[in-house]
Protein backbone atom coordinates (compact mmCIF):
# COMPACT_ATOMS: atom_id res chain seq x y z
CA UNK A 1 0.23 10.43 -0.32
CA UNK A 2 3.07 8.07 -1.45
CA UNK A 3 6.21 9.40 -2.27
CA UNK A 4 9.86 7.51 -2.26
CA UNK A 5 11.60 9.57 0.62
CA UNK A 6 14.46 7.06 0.80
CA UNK A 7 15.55 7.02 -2.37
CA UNK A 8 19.08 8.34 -3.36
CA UNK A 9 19.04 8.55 -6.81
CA UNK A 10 16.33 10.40 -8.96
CA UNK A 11 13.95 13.27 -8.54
CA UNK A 12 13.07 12.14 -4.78
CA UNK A 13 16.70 12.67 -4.10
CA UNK A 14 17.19 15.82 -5.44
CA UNK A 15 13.53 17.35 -4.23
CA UNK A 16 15.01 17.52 -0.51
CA UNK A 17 12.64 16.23 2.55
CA UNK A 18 11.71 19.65 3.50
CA UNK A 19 10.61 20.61 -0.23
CA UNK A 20 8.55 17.19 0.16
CA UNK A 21 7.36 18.29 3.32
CA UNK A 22 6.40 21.68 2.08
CA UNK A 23 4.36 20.50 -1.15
CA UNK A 24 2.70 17.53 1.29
CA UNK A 25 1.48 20.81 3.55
CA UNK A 26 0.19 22.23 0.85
CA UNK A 27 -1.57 19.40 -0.44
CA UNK A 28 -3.05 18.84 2.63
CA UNK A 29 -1.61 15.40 2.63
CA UNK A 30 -1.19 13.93 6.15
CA UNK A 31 0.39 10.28 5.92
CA UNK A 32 3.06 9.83 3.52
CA UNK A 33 3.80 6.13 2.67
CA UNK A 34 7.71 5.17 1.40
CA UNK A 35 8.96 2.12 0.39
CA UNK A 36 11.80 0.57 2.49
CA UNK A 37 14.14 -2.38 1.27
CA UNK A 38 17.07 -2.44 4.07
CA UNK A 39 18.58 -0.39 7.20
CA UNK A 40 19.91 2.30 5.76
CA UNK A 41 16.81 3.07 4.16
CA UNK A 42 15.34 2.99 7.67
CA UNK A 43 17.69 5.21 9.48
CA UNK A 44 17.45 7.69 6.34
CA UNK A 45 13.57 7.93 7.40
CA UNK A 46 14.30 7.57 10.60
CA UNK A 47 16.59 11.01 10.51
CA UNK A 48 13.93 12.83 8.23
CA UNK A 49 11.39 11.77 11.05
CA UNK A 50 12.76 13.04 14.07
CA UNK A 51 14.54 16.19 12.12
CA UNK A 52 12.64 18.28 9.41
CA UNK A 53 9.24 16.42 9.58
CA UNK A 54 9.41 16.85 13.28
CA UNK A 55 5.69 18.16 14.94
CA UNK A 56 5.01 19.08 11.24
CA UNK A 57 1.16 16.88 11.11
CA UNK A 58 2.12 14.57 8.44
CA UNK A 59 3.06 10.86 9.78
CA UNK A 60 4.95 8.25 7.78
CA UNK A 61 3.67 4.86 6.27
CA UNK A 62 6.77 2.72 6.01
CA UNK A 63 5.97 -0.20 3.37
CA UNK A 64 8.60 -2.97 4.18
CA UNK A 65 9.51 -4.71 0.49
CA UNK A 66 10.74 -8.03 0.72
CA UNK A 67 12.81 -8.45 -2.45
CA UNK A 68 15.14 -11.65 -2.07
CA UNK A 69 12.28 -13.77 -1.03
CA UNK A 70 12.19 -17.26 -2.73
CA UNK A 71 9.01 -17.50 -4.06
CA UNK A 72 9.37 -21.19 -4.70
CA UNK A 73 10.84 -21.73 -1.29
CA UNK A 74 9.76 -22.94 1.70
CA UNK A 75 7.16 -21.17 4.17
CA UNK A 76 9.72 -21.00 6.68
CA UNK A 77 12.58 -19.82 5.06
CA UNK A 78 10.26 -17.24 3.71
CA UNK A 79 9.02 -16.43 7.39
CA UNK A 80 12.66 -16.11 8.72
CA UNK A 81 13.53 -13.77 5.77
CA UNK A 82 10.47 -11.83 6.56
CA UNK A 83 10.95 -11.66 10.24
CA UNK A 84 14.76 -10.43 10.38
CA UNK A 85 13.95 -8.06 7.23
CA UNK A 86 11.25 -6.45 9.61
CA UNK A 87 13.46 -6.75 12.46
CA UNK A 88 16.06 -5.03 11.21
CA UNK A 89 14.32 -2.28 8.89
CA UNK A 90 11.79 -1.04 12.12
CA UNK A 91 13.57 -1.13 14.48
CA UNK A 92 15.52 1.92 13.72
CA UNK A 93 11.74 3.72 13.41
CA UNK A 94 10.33 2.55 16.72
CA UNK A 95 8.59 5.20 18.47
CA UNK A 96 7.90 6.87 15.25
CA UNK A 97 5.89 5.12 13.25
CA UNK A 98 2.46 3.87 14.39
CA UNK A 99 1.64 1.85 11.21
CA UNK A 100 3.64 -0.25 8.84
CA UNK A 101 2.79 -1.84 5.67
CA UNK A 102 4.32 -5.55 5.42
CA UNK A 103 4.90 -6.44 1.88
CA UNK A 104 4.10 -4.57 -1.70
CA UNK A 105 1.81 -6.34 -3.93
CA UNK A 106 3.29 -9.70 -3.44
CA UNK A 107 0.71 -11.40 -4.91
CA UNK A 108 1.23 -9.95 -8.68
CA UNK A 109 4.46 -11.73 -9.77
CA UNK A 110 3.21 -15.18 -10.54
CA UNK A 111 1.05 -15.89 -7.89
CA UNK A 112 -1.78 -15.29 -9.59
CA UNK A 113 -3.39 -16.83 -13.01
CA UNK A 114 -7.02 -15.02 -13.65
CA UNK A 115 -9.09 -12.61 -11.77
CA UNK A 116 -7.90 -13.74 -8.43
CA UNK A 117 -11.24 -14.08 -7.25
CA UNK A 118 -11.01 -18.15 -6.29
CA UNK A 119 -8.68 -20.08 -4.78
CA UNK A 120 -8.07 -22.06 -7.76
CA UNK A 121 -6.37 -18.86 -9.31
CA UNK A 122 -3.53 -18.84 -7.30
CA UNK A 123 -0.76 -20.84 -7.46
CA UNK A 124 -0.01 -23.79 -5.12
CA UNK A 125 3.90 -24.04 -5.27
CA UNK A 126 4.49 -20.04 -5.07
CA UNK A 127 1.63 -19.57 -1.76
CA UNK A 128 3.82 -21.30 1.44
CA UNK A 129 6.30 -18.75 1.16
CA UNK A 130 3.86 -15.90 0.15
CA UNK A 131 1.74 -16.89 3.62
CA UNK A 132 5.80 -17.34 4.78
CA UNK A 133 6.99 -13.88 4.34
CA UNK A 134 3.94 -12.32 4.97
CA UNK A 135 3.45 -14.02 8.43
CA UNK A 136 6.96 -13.20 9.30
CA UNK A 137 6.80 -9.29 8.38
CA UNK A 138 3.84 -9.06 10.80
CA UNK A 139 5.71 -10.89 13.82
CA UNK A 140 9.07 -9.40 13.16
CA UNK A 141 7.39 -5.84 13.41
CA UNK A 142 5.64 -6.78 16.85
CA UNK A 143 9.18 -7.99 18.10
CA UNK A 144 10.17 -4.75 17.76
CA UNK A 145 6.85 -2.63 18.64
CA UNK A 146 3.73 -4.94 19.56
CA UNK A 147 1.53 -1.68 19.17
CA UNK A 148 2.61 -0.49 15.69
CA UNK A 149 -0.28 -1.76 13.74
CA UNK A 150 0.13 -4.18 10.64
CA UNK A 151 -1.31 -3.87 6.79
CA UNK A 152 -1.02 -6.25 4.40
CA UNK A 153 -2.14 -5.44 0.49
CA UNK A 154 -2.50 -7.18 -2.67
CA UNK A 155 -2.34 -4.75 -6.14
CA UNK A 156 -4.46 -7.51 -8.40
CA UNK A 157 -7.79 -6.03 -8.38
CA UNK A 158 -10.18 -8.80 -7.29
CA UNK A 159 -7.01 -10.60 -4.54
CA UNK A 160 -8.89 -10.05 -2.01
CA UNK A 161 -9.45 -14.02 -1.87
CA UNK A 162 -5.97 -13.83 -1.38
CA UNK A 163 -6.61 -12.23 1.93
CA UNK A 164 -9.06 -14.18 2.80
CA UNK A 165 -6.88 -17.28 2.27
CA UNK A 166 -4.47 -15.55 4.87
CA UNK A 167 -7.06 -14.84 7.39
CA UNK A 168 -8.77 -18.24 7.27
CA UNK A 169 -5.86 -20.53 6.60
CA UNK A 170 -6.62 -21.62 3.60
CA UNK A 171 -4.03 -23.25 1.27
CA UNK A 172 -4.65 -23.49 -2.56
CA UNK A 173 -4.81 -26.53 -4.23
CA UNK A 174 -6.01 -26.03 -7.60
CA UNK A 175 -9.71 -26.25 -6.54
CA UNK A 176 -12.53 -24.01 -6.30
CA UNK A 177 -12.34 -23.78 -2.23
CA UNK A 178 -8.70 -24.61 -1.41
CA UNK A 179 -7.44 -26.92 1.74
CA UNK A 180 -8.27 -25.44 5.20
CA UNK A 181 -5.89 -26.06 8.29
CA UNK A 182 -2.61 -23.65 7.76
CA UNK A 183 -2.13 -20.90 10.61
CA UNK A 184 -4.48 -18.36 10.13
CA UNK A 185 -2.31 -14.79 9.55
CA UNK A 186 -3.79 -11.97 11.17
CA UNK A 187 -3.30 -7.74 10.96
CA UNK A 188 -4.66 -4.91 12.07
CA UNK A 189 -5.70 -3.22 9.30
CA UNK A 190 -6.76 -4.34 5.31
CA UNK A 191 -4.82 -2.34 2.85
CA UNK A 192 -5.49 -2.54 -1.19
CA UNK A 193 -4.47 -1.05 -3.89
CA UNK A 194 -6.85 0.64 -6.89
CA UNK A 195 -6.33 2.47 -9.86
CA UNK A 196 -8.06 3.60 -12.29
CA UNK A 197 -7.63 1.02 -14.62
CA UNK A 198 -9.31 -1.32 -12.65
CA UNK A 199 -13.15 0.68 -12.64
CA UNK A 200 -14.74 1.51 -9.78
CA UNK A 201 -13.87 -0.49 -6.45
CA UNK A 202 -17.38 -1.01 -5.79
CA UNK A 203 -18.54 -1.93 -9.08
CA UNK A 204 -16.03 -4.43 -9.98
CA UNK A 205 -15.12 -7.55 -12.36
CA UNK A 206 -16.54 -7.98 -15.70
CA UNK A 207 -19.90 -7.40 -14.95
CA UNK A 208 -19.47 -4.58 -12.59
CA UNK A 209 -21.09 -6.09 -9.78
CA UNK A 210 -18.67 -6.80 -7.07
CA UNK A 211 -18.21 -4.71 -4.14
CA UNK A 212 -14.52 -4.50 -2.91
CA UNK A 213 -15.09 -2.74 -0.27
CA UNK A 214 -17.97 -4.53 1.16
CA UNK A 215 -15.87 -7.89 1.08
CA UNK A 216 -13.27 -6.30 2.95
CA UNK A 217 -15.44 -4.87 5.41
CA UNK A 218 -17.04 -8.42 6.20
CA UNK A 219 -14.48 -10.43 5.63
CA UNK A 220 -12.20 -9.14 8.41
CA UNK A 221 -14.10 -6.12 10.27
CA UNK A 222 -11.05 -3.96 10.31
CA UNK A 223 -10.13 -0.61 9.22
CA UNK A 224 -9.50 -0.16 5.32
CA UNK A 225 -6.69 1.80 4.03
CA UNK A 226 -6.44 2.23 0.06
CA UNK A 227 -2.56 2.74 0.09
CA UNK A 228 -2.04 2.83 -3.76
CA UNK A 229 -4.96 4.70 -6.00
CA UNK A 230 -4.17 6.96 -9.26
CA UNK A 231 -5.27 7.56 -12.39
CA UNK A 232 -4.02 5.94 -16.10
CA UNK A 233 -1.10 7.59 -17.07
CA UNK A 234 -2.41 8.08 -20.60
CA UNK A 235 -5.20 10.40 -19.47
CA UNK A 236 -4.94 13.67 -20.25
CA UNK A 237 -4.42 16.29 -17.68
CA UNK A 238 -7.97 17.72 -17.46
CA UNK A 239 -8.93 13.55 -17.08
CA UNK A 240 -6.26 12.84 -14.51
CA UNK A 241 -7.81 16.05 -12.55
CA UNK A 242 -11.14 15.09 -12.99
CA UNK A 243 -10.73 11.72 -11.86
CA UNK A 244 -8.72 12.60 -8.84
CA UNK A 245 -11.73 14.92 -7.78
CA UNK A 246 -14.16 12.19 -8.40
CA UNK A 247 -12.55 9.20 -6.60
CA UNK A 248 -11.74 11.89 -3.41
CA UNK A 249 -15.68 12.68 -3.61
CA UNK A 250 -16.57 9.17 -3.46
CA UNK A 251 -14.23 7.62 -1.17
CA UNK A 252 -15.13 10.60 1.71
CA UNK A 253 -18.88 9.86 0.94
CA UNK A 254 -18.45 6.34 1.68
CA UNK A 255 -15.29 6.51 4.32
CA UNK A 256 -18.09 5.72 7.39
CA UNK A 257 -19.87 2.93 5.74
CA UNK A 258 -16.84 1.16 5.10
CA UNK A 259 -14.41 2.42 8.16
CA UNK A 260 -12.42 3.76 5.41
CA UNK A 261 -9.68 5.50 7.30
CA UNK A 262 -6.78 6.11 4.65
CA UNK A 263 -6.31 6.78 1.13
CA UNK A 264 -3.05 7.68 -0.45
CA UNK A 265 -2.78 8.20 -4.01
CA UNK A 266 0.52 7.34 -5.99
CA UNK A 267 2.22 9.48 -6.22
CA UNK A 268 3.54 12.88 -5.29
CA UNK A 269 5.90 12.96 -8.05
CA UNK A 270 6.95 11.43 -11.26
CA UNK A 271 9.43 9.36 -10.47
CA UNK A 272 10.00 8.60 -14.10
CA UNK A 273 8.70 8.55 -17.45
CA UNK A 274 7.73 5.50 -17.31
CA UNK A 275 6.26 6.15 -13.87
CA UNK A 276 4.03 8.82 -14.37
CA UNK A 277 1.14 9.09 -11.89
CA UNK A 278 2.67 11.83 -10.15
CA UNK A 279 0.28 15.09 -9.19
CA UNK A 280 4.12 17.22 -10.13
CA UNK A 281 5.99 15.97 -13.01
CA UNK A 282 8.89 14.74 -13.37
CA UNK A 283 11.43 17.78 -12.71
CA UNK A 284 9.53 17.67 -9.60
CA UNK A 285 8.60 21.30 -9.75
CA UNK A 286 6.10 21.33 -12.45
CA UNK A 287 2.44 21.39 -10.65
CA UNK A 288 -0.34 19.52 -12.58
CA UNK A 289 -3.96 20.18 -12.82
CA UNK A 290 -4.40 17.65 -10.53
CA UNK A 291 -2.63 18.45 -7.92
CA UNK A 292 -5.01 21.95 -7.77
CA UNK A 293 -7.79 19.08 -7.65
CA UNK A 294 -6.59 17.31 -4.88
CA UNK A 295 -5.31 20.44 -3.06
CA UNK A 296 -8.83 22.19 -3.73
CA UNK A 297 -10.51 18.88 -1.98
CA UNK A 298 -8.87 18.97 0.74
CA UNK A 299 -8.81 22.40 1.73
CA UNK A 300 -13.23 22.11 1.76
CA UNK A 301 -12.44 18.70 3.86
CA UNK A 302 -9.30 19.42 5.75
CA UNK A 303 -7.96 16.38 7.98
C-alpha cells in the first residue's frame, strides 16, 4: 500500500501512524511504501519504525525522491547528488528497512517524447544525469547497507526501454538503437508503475499487444514489484471497486509466472482533491467501496 507517512502537513499528518497502522491491518496490507525527500523525513520513519509499527507485520518501502537534481547537468554531478541524498536519507533506517526504492518516476518530466518504447524517444541531453542520479541512489544505499535491496521505476507506461538502457548501457542518441558503451546500472529488483489509465499491463500500446511484464521478466530476470497501481479517479465508486478486485485477481493469478512479488496500490488515502486514488477519502475516515474490495481479497488470500 502507499501512503505518505512523513508528511507534516495534510490528512497523513493528522491520521496518526498508529491509525495508519490500524487501517493497513485491516486491509491486510503488508508493505507500506512512503516517499522520502531529506533526513528528517528519515528519522520521522525511522521513529514510527522502531516505535508503533514495531513487530506489527507490515514493513516499510522507503522511495528516495531526488528533487534538486539538474536534469540538464552532468552525469556526475547527478551521481554525487544521488549518492549523498541516499547517504544521508538511509542511513538513519539501516537495520530497518530491507528494500528501498531509488528515484520516483524520473523518467516523466521531459525525458521522454512518445511511447517510450525506443531509444529514439528519450532525450539525449536530459539521460547522463538521469543514468547519474539513478546510479548514485543505488551505490549511496549500499554504502550504507550492501544487503538492502535496490528498485528502480519508471511511471510512463511503455519506459521500460528506459530500463533496459540502464541495464545494458545504452546511451540515446536520437536513433532507433542508441550508442552502447556507458556503465551498465544494475538493481535488485524491477519496479513499475500502472494505472488504470494505461489498459492492461499485459496487453499494452495501441494495439494491445505488448506484454509488460514479460519484458521485464526477460529483460533482467529479477523480481517485479508494481509499486504504484490505481484506478482513474473519475470512475465511479462501484468502478473503482470493481477494478481494484479485478487487477488483485489477475496480478495473484499471474504473480508465479512473472516472480511478481509486490504490488502496492496508490493510495491509502486521499491526499487531496486533486489526488484522489485513495481506498478512504479525503477526511481520511470515510471508507470507500473499494477499500471493502481490497480488504475482502485479501482476507480469501491473506499474506
Amino acid at each position: 500500500m502507499n501512503g505518505h507517512m512523513a508528511y507534516t502537513s495534510g490528512v497523513y499528518a493528522t491520521v496518526t501512524p498508529a491509525e495508519q497502522l490500524a487501517l493497513l491491518q485491516d486491509l491486510g496490507a503488508t508493505n507500506y511504501r512512503a516517499d522520502i525527500y531529506n533526513p528528517n523525513d528519515s528519522q520521522l520513519l525511522a521513529s514510527i519504525m522502531t516505535g508503533v509499527f514495531a513487530n506489527s507485520g507490515v514493513s516499510l518501502l522507503p522511495c528516495i525522491v531526488p528533487v534538486y537534481f539538474n536534469q540538464a547537468g552532468t552525469e556526475s554531478d547527478a551521481y554525487n547528488l544521488g549518492y549523498q541524498l541516499a547517504v544521508s536519507v538511509i542511513t538513519p533506517l539501516k537495520g530497518i528497512v530491507q528494500h528501498v526504492e531509488c528515484g520516483n518516476e524520473l523518467d516523466a518530466n521531459g525525458l521522454i517524447n512518445g511511447p517510450g518504447n525506443s531509444p529514439s524517444d528519450y532525450n539525449p541531453a536530459y539521460w547522463p544525469a538521469y543514468r547519474g542520479v539513478i546510479r548514485g541512489m543505488i551505490d549511496g544505499v549500499k554504502a550504507v547497507d550492501p544487503t538492502i535491496k535496490c528498485g528502480v521505476n519508471v511511471g510512463i507506461p511503455l519506459a521500460y526501454t528506459a530500463l533496459q538502457m540502464l541495464w545494458n548501457g545504452v546511451t540515446p542518441d536520437g536513433s532507433s538503437t542508441g550508442v552502447t558503451g556507458a556503465t551498465p546500472v544494475r538493481w535488485d529488483v524491477t519496479m513499475y508503475h500502472w494505472y488504470e489509465s494505461s489498459g492492461d499491463i499485459r496487453y499494452a500500446g495501441a494495439f494491445a499487444n505488448i506484454n509488460v511484464l514479460e519484458i521485464l521478466t526477460q529483460s533482467f530476470g529479477l523480481p517485479i514489484w508494481l509499486t504504484e497501481w490505481g484506478f482513474i479517479p473519475s470512475d465511479t465508486m462501484a468502478g473503482r471497486a470493481s477494478y481494484v478486485t479485478g487487477v488483485l485477481n489477475e496480478y495473484h493469478a499471474v504473480r508465479a509466472q512473472y516472480n511478481l512479488e509486490s504490488i502496492m496500490m496508490y493510495e491509502m488515502i486521499s491526499a487531496a482533491s486533486s489526488d484522489d486514488f485513495g481506498l478512504i477519502g479525503t477526511d481520511g475516515a470515510t471508507k470507500t467501496l473499494a477499500y471493502s474490495a481490497f480488504k475482502t481479497f485479501t482476507a480469501a488470500n491473506p499474506v
